[in-house]
Protein backbone atom coordinates (compact mmCIF):
# COMPACT_ATOMS: atom_id res chain seq x y z
CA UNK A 1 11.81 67.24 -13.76
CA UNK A 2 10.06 64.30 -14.50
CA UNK A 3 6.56 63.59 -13.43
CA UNK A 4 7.04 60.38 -11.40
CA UNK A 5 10.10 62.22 -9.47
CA UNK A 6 7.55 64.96 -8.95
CA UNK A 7 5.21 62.66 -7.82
CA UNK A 8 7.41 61.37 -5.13
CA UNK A 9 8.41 64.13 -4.06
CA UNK A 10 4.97 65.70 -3.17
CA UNK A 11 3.80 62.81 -1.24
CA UNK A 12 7.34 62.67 0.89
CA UNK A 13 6.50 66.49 1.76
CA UNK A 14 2.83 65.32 2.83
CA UNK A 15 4.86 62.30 4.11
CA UNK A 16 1.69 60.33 2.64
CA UNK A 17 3.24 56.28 2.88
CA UNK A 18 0.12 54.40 1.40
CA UNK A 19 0.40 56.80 -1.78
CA UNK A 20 3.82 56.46 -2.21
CA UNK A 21 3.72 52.69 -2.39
CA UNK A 22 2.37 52.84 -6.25
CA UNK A 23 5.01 55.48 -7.37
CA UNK A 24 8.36 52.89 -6.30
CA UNK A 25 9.07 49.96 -8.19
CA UNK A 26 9.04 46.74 -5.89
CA UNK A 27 12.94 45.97 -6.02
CA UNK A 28 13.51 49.65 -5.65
CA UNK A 29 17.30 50.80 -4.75
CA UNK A 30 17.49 53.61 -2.29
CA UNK A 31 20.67 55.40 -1.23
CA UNK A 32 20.96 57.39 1.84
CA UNK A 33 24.62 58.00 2.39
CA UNK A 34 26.61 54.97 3.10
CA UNK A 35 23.06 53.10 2.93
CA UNK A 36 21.52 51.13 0.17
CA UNK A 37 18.68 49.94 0.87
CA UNK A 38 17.03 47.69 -1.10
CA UNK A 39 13.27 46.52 -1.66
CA UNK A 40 9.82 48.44 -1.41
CA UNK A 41 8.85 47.84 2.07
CA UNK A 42 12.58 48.28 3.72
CA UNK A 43 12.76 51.48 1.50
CA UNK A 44 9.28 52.68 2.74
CA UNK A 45 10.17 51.93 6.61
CA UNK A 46 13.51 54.01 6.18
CA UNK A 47 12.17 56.86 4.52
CA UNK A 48 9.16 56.66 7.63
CA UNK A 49 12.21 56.55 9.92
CA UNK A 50 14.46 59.03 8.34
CA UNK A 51 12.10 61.29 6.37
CA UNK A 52 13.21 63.74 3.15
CA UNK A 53 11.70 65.58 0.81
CA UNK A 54 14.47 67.04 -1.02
CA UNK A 55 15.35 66.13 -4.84
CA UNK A 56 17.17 63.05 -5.42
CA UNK A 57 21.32 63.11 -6.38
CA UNK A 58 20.47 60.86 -9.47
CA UNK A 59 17.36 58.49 -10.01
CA UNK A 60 16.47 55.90 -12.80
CA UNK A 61 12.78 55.16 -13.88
CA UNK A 62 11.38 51.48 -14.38
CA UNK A 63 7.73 51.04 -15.76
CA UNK A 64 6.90 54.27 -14.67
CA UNK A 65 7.97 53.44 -10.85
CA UNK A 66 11.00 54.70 -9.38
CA UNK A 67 13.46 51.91 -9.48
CA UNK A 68 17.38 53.47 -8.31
CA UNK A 69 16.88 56.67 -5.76
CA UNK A 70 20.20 58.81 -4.70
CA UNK A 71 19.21 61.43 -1.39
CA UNK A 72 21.48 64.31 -1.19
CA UNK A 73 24.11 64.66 1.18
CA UNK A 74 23.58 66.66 4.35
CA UNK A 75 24.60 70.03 5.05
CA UNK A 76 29.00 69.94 5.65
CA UNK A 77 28.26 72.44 8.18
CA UNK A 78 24.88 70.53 9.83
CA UNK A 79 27.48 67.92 10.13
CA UNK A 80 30.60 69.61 12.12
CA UNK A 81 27.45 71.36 14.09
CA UNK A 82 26.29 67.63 15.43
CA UNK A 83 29.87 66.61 16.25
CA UNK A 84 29.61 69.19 18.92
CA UNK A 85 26.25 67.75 20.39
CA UNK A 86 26.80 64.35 20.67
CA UNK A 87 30.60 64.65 22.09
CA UNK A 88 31.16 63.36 25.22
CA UNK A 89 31.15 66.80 27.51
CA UNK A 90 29.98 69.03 24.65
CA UNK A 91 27.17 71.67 24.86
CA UNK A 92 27.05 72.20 21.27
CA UNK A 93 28.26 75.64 21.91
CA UNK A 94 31.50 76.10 20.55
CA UNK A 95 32.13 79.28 22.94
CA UNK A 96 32.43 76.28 25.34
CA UNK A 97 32.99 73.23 24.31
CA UNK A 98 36.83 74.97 23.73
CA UNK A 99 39.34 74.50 26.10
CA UNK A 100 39.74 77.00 28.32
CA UNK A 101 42.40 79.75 27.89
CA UNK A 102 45.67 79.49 30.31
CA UNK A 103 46.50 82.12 32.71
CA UNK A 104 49.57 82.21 33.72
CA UNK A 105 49.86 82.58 37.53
């Protein structure tokens, strides 16, 4: 792994924003799924907004600063598991957000 990308990703652990400023290159690109954000500060408010630390999908270096960033996709399953919280009526349970069974009378 390359020592800038290392860099980067130690201070988004320690979620350490003044530190981080140095390490990205001022007309930085920054993918977060369907998002591309682009530019230093907008970068640095997202990442304060939607924090990761995990290693990036693809990255490209410019004078020693990051200059293209690619998060990873979430979870496929952390994303059928939020479908069930946020639907209208669900309880994030599966057991029963289900409909109930039919007896017959």
């Amino acid at each position: 792994m390359d020592p800038a990308v290392r860099d980067v990703l130690d201070t988004l652990a320690r979620e350490d924003y003044a530190a981080l400023r140095p390490l990205l290159h001022p007309y930085l690109r920054w993918t977060d799924g369907p998002d591309t954000i682009r530019g230093r500060t907008k970068v640095l408010a997202h990442i304060a907004a939607n924090p990761t630390s995990a290693p990036p999908v693809s990255y490209e270096l410019r004078d020693g600063q990051i200059y293209r960033w690619t998060v990873p996709p979430e979870d496929a399953d952390a994303g059928r598991d939020s479908a069930l919280d946020t639907a209208p009526g669900g309880t994030g349970d599966r057991a029963f957000d289900r409909a109930p069974d039919t007896v017959p009378d």
